[in-house]
C-alpha atoms as a PDB file:
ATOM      1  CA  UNK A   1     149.412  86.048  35.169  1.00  0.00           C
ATOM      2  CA  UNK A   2     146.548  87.943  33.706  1.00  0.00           C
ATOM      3  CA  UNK A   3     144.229  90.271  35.517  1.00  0.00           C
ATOM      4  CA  UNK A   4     140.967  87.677  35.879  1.00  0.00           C
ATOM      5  CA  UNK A   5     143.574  84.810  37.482  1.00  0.00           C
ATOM      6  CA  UNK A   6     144.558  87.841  39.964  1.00  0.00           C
ATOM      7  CA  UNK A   7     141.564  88.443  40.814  1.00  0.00           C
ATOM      8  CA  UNK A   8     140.079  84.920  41.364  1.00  0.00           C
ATOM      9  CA  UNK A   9     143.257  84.367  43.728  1.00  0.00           C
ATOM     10  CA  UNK A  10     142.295  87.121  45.997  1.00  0.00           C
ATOM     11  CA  UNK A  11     138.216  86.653  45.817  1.00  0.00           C
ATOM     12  CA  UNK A  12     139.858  82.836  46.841  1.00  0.00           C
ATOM     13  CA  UNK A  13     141.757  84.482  49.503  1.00  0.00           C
ATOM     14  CA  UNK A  14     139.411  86.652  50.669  1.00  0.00           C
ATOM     15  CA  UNK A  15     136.482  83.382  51.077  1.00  0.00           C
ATOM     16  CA  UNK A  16     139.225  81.455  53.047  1.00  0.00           C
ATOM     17  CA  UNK A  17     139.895  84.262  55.387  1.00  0.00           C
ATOM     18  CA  UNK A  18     136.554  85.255  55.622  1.00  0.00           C
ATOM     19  CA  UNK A  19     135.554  81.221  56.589  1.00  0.00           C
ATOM     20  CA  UNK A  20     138.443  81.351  58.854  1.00  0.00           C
ATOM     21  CA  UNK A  21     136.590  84.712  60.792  1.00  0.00           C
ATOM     22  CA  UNK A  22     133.405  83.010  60.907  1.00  0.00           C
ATOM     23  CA  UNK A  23     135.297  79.983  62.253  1.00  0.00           C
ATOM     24  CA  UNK A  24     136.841  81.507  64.791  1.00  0.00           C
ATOM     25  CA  UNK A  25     133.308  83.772  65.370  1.00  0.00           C
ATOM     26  CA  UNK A  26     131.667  80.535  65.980  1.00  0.00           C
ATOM     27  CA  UNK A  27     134.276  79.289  68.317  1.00  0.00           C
ATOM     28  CA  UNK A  28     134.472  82.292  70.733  1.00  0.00           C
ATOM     29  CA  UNK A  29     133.210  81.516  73.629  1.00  0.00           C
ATOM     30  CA  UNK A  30     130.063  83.768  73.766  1.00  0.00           C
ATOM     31  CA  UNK A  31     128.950  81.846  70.716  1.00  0.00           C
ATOM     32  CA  UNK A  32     129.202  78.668  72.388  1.00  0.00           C
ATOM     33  CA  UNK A  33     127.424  79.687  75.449  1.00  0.00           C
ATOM     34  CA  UNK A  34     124.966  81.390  73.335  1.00  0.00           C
ATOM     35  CA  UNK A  35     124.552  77.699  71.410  1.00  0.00           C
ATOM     36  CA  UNK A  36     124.584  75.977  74.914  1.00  0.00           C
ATOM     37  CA  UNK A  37     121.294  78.539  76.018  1.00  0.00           C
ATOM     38  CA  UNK A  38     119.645  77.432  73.183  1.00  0.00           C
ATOM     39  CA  UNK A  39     120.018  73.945  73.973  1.00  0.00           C
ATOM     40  CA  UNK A  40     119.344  73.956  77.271  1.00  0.00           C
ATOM     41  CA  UNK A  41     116.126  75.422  76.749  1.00  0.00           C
ATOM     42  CA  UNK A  42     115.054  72.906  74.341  1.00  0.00           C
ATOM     43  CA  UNK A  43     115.670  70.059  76.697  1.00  0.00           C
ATOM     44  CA  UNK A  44     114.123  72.805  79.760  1.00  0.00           C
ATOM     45  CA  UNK A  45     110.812  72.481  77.046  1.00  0.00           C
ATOM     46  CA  UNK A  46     111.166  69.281  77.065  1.00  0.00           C
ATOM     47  CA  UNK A  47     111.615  68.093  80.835  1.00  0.00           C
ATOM     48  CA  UNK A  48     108.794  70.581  81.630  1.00  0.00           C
ATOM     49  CA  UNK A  49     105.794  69.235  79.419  1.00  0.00           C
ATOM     50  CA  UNK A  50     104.526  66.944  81.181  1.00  0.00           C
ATOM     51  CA  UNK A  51     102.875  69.364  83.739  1.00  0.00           C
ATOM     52  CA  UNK A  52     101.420  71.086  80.952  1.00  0.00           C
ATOM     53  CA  UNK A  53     100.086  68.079  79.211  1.00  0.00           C
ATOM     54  CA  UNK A  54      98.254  67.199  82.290  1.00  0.00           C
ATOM     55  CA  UNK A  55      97.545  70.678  82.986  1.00  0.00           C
ATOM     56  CA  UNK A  56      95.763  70.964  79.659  1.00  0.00           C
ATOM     57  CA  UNK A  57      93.692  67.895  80.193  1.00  0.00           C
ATOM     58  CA  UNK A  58      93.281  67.567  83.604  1.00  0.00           C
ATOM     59  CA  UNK A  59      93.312  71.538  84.531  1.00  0.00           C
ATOM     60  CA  UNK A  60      92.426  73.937  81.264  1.00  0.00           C
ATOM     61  CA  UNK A  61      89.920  71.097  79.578  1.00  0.00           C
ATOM     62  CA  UNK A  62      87.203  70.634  82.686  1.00  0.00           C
ATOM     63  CA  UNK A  63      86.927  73.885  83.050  1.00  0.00           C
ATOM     64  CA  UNK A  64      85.912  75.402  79.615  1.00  0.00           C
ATOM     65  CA  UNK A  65      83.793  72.249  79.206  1.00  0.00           C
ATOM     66  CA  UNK A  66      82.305  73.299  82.723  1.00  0.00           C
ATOM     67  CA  UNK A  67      81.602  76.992  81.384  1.00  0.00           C
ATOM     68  CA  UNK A  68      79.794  74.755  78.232  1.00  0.00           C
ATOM     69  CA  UNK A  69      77.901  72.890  80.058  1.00  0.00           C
ATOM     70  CA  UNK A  70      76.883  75.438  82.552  1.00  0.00           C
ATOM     71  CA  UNK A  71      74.974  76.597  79.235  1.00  0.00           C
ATOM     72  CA  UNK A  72      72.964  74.033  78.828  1.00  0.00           C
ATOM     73  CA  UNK A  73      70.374  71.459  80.997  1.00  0.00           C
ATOM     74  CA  UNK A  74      72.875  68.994  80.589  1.00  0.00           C
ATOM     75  CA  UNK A  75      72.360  65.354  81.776  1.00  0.00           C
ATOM     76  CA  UNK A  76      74.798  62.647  80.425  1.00  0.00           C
ATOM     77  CA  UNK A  77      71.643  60.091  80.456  1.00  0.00           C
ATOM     78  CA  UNK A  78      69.855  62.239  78.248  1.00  0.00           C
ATOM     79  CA  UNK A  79      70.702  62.586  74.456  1.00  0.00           C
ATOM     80  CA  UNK A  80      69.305  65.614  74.030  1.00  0.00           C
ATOM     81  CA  UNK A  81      70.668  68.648  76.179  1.00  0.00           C
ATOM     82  CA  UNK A  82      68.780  71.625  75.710  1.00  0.00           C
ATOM     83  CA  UNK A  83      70.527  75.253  75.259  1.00  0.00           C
ATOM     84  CA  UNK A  84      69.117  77.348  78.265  1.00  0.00           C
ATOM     85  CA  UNK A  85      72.156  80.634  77.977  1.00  0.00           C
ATOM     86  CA  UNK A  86      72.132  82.323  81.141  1.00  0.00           C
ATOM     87  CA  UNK A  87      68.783  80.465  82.961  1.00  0.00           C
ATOM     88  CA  UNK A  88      71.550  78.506  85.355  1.00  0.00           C
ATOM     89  CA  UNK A  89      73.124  81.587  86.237  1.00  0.00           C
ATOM     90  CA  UNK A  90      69.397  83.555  86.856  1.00  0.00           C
ATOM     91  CA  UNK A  91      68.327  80.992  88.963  1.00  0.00           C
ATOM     92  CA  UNK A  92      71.559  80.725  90.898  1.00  0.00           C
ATOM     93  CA  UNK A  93      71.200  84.135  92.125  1.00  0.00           C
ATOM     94  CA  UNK A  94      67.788  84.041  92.682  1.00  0.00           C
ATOM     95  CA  UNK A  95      68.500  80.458  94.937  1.00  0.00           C
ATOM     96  CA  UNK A  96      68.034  81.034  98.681  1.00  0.00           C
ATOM     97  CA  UNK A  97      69.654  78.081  99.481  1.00  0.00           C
ATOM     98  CA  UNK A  98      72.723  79.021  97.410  1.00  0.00           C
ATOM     99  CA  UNK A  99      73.147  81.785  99.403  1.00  0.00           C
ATOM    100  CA  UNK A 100      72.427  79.850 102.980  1.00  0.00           C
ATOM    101  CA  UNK A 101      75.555  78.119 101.775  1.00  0.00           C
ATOM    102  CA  UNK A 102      77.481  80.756 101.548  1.00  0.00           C
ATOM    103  CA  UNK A 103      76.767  82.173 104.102  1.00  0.00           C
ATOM    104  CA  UNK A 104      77.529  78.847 105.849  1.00  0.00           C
ATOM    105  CA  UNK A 105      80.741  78.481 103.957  1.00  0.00           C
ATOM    106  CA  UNK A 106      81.823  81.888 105.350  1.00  0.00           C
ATOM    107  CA  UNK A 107      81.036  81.244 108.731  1.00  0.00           C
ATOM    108  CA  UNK A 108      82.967  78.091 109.035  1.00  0.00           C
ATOM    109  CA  UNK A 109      86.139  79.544 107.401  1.00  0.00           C
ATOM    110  CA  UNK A 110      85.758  82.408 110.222  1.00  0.00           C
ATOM    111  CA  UNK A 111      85.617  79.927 112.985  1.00  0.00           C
ATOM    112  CA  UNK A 112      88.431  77.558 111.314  1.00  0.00           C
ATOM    113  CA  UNK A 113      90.743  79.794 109.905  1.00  0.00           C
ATOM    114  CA  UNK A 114      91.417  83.320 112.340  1.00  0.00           C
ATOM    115  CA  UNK A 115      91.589  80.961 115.558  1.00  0.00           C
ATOM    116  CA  UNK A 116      93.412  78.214 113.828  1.00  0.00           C
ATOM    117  CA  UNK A 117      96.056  80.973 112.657  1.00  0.00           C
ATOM    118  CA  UNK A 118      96.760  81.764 116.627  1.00  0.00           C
ATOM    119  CA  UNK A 119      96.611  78.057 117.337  1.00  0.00           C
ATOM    120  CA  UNK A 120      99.407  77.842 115.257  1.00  0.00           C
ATOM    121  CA  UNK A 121     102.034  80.505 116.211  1.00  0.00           C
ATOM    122  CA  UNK A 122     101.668  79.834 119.504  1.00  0.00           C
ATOM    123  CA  UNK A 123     102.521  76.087 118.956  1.00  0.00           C
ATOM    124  CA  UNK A 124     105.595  76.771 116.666  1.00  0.00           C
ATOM    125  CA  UNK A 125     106.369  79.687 119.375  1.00  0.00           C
ATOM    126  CA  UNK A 126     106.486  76.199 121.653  1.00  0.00           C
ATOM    127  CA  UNK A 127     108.258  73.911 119.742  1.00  0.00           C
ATOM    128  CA  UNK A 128     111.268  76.511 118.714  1.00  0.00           C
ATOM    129  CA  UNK A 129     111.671  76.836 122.497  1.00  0.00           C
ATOM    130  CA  UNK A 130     115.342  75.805 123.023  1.00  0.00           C
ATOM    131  CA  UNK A 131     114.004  74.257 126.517  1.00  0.00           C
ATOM    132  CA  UNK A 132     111.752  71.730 124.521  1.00  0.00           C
ATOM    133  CA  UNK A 133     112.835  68.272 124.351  1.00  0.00           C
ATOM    134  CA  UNK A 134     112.222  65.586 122.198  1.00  0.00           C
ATOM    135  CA  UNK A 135     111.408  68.549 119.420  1.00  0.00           C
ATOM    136  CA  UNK A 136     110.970  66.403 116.230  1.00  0.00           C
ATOM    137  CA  UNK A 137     108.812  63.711 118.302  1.00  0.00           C
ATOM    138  CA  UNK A 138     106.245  66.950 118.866  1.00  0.00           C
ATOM    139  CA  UNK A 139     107.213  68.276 115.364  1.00  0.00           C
ATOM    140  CA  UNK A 140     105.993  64.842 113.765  1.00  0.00           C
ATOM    141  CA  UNK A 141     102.952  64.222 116.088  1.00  0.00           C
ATOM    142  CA  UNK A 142     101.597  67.210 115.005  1.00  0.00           C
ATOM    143  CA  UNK A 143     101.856  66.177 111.068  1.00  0.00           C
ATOM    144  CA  UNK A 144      99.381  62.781 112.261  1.00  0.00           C
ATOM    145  CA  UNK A 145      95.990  64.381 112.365  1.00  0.00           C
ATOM    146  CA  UNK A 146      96.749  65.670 108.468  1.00  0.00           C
ATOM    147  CA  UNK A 147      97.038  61.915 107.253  1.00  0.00           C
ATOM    148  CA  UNK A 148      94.241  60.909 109.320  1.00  0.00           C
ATOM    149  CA  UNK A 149      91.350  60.147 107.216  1.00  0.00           C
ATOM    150  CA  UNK A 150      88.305  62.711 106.881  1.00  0.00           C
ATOM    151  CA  UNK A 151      85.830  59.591 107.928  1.00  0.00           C
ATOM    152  CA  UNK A 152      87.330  58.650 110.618  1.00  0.00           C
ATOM    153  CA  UNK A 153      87.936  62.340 112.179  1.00  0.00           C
ATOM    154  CA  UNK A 154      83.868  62.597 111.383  1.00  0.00           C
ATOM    155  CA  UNK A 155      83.189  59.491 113.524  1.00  0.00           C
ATOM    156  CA  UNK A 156      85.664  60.511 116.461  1.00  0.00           C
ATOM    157  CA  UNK A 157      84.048  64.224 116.381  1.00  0.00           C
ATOM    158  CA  UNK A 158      80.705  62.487 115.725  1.00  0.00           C
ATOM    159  CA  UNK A 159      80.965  60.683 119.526  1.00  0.00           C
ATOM    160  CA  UNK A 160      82.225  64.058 121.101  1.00  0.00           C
ATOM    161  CA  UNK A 161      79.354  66.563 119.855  1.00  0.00           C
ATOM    162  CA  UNK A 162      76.898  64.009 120.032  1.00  0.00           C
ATOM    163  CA  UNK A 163      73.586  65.796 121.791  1.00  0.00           C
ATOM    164  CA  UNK A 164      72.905  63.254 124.579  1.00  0.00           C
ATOM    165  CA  UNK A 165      75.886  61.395 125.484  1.00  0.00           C
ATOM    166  CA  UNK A 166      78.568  63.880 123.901  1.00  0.00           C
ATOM    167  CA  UNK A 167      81.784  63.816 125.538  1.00  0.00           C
ATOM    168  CA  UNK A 168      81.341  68.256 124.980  1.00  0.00           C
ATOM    169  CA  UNK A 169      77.800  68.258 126.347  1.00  0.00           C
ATOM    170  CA  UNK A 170      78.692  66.020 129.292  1.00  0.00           C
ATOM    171  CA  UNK A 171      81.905  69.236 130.304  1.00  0.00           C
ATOM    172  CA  UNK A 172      79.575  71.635 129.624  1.00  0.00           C
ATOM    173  CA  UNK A 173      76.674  69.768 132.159  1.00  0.00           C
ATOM    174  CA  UNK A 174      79.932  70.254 134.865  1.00  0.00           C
ATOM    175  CA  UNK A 175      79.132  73.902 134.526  1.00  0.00           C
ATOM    176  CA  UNK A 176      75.405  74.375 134.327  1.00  0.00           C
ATOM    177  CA  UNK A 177      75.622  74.786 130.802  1.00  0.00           C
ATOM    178  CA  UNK A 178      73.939  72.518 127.823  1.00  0.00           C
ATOM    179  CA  UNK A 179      72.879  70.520 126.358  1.00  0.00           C
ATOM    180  CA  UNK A 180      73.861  71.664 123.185  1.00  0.00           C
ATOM    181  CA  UNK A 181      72.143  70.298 119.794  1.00  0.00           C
ATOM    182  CA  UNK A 182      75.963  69.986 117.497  1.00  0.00           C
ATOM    183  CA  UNK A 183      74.200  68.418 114.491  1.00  0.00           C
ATOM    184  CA  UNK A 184      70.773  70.502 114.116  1.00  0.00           C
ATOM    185  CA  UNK A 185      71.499  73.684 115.374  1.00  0.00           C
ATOM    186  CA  UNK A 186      73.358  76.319 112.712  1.00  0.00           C
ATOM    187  CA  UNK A 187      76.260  77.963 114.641  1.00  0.00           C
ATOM    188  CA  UNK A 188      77.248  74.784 116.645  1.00  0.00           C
ATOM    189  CA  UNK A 189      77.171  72.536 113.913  1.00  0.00           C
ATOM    190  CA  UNK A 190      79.480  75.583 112.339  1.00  0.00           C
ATOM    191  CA  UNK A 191      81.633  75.071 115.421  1.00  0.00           C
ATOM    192  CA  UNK A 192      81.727  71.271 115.323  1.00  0.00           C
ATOM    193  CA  UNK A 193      82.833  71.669 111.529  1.00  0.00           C
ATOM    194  CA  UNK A 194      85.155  74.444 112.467  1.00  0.00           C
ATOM    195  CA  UNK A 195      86.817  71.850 115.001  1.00  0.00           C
ATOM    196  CA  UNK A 196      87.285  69.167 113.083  1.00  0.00           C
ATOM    197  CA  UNK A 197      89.328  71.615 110.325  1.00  0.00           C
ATOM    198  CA  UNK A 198      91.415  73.134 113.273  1.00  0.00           C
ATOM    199  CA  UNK A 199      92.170  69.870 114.768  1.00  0.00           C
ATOM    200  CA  UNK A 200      93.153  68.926 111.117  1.00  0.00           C
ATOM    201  CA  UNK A 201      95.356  71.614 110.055  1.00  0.00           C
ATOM    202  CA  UNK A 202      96.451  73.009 112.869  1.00  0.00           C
ATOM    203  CA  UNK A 203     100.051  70.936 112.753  1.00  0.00           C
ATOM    204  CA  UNK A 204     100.534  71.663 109.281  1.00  0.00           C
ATOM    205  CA  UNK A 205     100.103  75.966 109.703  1.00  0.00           C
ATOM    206  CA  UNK A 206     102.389  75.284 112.783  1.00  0.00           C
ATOM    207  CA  UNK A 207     105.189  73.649 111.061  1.00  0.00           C
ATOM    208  CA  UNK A 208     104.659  76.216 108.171  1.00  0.00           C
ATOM    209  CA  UNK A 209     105.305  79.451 111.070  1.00  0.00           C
ATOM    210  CA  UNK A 210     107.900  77.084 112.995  1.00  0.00           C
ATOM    211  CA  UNK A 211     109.818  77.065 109.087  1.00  0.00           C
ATOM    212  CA  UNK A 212     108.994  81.352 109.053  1.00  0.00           C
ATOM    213  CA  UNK A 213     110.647  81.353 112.745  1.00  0.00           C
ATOM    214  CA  UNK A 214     113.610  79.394 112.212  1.00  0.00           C
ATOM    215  CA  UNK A 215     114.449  81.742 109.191  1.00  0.00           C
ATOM    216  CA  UNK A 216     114.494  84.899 111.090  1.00  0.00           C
ATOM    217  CA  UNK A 217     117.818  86.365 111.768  1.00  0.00           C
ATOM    218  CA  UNK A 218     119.123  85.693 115.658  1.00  0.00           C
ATOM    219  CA  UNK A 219     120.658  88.939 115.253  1.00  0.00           C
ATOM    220  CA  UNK A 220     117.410  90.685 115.760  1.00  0.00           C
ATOM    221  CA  UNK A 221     116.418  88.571 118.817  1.00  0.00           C
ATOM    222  CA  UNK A 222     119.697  89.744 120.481  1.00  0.00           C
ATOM    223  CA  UNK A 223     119.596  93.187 119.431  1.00  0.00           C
ATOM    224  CA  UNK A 224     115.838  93.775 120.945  1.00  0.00           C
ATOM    225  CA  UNK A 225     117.930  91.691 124.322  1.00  0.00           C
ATOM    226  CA  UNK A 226     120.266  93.965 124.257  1.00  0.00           C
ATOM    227  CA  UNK A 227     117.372  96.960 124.268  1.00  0.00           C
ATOM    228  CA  UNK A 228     115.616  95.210 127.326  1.00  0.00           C
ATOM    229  CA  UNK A 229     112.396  93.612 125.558  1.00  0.00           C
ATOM    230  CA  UNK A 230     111.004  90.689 127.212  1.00  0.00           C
ATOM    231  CA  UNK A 231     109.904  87.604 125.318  1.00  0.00           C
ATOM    232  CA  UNK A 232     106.650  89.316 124.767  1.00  0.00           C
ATOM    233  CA  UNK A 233     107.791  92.446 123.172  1.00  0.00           C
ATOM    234  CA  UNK A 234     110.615  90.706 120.976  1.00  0.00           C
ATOM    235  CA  UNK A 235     107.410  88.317 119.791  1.00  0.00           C
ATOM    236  CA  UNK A 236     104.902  91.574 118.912  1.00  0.00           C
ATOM    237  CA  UNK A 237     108.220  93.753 117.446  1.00  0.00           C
ATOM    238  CA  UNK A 238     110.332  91.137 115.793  1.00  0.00           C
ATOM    239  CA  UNK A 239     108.657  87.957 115.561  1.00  0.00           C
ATOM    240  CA  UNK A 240     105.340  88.783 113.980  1.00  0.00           C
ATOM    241  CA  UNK A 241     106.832  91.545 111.374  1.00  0.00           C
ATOM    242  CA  UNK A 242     108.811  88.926 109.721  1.00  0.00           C
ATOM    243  CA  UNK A 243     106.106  86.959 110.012  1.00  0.00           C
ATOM    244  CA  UNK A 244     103.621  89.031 107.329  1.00  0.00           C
ATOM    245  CA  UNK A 245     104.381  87.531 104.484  1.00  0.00           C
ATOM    246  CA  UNK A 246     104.011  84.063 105.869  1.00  0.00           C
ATOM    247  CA  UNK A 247     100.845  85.419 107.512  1.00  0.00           C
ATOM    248  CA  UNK A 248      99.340  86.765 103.854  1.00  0.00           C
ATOM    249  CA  UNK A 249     100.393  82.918 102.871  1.00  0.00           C
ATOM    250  CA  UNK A 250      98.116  81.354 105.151  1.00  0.00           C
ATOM    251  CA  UNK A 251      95.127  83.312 105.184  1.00  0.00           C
ATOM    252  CA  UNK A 252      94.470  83.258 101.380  1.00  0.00           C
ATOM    253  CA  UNK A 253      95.420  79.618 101.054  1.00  0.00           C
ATOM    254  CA  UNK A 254      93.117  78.966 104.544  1.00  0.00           C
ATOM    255  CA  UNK A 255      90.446  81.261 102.559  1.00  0.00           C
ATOM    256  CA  UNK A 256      90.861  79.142  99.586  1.00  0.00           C
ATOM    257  CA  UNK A 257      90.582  75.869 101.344  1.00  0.00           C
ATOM    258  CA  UNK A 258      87.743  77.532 103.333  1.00  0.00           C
ATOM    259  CA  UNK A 259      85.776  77.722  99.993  1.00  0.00           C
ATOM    260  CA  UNK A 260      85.982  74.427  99.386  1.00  0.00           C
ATOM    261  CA  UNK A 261      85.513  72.373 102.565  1.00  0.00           C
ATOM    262  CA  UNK A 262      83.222  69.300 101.645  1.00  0.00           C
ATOM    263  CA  UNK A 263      84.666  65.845 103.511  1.00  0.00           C
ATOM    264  CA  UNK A 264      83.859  67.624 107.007  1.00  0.00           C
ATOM    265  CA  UNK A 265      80.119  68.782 106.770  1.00  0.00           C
ATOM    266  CA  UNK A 266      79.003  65.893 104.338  1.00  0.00           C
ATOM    267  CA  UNK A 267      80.241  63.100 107.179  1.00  0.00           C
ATOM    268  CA  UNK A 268      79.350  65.166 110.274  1.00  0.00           C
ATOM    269  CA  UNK A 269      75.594  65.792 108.980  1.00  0.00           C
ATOM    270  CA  UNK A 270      75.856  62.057 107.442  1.00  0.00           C
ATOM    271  CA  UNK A 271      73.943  63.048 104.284  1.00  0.00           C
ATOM    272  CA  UNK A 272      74.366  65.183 101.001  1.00  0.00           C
ATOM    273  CA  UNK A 273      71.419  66.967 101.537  1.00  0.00           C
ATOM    274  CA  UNK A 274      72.835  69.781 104.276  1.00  0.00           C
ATOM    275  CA  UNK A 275      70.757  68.792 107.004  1.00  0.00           C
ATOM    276  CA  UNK A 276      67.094  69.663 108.136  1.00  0.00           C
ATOM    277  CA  UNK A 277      67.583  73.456 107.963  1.00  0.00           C
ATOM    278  CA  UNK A 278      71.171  73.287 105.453  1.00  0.00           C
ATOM    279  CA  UNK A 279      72.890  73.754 108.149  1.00  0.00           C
ATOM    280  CA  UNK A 280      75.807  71.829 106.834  1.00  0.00           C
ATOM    281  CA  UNK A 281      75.043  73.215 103.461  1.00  0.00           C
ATOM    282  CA  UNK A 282      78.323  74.328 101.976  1.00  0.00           C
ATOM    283  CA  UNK A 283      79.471  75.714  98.519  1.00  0.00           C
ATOM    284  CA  UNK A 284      80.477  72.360  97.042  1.00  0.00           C
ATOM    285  CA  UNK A 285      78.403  70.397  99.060  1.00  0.00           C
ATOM    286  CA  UNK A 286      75.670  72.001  97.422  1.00  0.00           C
ATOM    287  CA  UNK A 287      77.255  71.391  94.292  1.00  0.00           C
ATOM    288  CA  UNK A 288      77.997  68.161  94.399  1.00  0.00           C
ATOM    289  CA  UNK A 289      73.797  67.464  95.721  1.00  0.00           C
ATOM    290  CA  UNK A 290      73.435  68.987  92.216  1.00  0.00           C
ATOM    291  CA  UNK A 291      75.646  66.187  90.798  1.00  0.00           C
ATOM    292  CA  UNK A 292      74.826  63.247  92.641  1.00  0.00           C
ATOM    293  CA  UNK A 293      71.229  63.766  94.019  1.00  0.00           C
ATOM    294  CA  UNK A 294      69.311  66.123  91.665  1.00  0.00           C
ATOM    295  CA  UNK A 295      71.282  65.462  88.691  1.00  0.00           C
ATOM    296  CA  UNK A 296      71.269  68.975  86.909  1.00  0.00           C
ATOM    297  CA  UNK A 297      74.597  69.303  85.703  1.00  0.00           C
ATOM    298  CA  UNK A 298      74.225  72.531  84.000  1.00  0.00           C
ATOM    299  CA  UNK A 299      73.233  74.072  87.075  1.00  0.00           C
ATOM    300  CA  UNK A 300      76.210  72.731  89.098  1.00  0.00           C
ATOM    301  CA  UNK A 301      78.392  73.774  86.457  1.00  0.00           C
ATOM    302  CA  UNK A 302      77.225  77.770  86.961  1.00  0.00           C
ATOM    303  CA  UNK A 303      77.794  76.941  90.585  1.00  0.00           C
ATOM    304  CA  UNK A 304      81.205  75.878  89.949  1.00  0.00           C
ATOM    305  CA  UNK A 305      81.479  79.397  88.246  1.00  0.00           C
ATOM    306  CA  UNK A 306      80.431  81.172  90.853  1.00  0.00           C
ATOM    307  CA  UNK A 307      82.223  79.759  93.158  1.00  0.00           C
ATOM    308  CA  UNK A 308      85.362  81.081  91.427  1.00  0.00           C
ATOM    309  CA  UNK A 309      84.379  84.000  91.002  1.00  0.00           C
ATOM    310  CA  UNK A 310      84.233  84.591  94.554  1.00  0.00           C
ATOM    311  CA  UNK A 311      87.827  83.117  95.043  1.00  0.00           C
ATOM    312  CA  UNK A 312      88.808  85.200  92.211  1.00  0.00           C
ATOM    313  CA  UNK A 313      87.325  88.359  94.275  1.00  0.00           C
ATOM    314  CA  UNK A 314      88.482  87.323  97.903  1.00  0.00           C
ATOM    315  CA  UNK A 315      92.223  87.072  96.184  1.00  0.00           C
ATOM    316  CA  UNK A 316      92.472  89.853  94.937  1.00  0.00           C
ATOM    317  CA  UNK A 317      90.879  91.804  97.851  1.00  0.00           C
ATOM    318  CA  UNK A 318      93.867  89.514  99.830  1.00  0.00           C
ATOM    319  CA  UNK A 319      95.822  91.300  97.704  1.00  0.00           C
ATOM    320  CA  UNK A 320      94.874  94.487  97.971  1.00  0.00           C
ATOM    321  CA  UNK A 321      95.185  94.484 101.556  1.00  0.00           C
ATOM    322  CA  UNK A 322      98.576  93.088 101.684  1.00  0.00           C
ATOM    323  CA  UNK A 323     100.271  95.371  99.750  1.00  0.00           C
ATOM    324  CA  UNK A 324      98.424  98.217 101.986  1.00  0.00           C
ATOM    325  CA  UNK A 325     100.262  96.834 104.908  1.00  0.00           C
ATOM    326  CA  UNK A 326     103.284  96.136 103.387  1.00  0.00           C
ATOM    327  CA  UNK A 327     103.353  99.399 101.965  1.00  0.00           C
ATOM    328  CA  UNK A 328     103.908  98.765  98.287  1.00  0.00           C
ATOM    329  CA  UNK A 329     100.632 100.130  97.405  1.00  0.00           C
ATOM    330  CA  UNK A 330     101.151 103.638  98.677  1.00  0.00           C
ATOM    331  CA  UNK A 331     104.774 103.555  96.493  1.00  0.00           C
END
């Protein structure tokens, strides 16, 4: 056998055991699971598009054609829409009534959100009660007043802060106090809003803290027993610790909500307009008179704008003060 067959039998050796490594290579089980990753992603891509498909049109697309528009003196009746740059945004800040509504906005969120938050603990504080019976009657009663619809709520709370023949004027007569004007005057109105958003949401927060409860160990509740502390001081020293990050939870999604109320003031007032003085005048009711009444989209665009830039700010100053108390921040 010559000396070129000899070595084309061992470069044909060497291939087959060389094929027979990566063979084997490929069939070790790290390889497979590595093959099985890749796959599963793939169909992970796959099963999770559709949010971003409807993110993209639904989410990402109206708002960078809201920052366009906010541009422009856009009307979609008009065919020609004139480029204005930063005239929306000039004469947003220099708007008094812009402000009025948020200062309105912010004044109902105060009145809605901190005593709703108390509202709530102390109901779930009830309903985890081992004494309580008929728990998930309670537990689903409370969920009604969040289906209920916003008009009908408006009508109800329409008849009990009504001025003359209220069913809240005619207590407060019992006491030499009243009447009270619920629809003209600022800070009642702000409290008749504020009311109808408690009544509304105060179920849902309390099954949200009754959830928190639940999920706190018993072990702690029997330890702080064991050290004497009433029902009082094992709520202030056990409860409501494990309760922060619930807590943080609620008030930035109450603040965000807060921001946004609309159904409650536009049916309560029973106009767009925000009353005689804009007393019901909130953030996006003010927008949407920009929509619907005046018809200067542009303009309701850059208030669109800024009103998230002031949930941008109030998150982040959430979050700044939650990591204070929690203590990551001085870490």
């Amino acid at each position: 056998m010559t000396s070129s067959t000899l070595a084309g039998v061992d470069r044909s050796k060497r291939g087959r055991h060389q094929r027979e490594r990566v063979k084997i290579k490929s069939n070790h089980p790290s390889q497979k699971r590595k093959r099985y990753d890749k796959a599963e992603s793939r169909w992970a891509f796959l099963f999770i598009s559709p949010f971003y498909l409807i993110f993209l049109i639904f989410g990402l697309a109206p708002i960078i054609f809201s920052v366009a528009v906010s541009f422009y003196n856009w009307n979609p009746l008009d065919d020609v829409h004139p480029y204005v740059g930063l005239q929306n945004f000039k004469d947003l800040v220099g708007d008094p009534i812009f402000w009025i509504s948020v200062r309105n906005t912010f004044s109902i969120w105060f009145f809605s959100t901190i005593p709703q938050m108390f509202m709530a603990m102390g109901i779930a504080s009830i309903l985890r009660s081992p004494k309580l019976r008929g728990r998930v009657f309670w537990q689903t009663m409370l969920l009604l007043p969040n289906i209920t619809s916003a008009i009908a709520i408006a009508v109800v709370f329409g008849q009990m802060f009504g001025r003359d023949f209220g069913i809240i004027n005619l207590l407060l007569s019992h006491i030499n106090r009243g009447p009270v004007d619920w629809i003209e005057g600022t800070l009642p109105s702000h409290i008749a809003i504020a009311t109808m958003i408690t009544w509304r949401w105060v179920g849902y927060n309390s099954l949200i803290f009754l959830a928190s409860m639940n999920a706190i160990s018993k072990d702690l509740y029997e330890s702080a027993d064991l050290d004497g502390a009433n029902r009082l001081q094992q709520f202030r020293y056990v409860t409501l610790p494990q309760l922060k990050n619930t807590i943080t939870f609620m008030v930035i999604v109450g603040t965000i909500g807060g921001l946004q109320v609309f159904a409650e003031p536009a049916t309560l007032g029973g106009s767009y307009d925000g009353g005689s003085s804009n007393q019901f005048s909130t953030l996006t009711l003010y927008l949407f008179k920009q929509v619907a009444v005046n018809g200067t989209y542009g303009y309701a665009a850059a208030i669109g704008i800024g009103i998230t830039v002031l949930v941008v700010m109030i998150s982040g100053i959430n979050f700044f003060i939650t990591r204070r108390i929690s203590g990551e921040g001085s870490k």
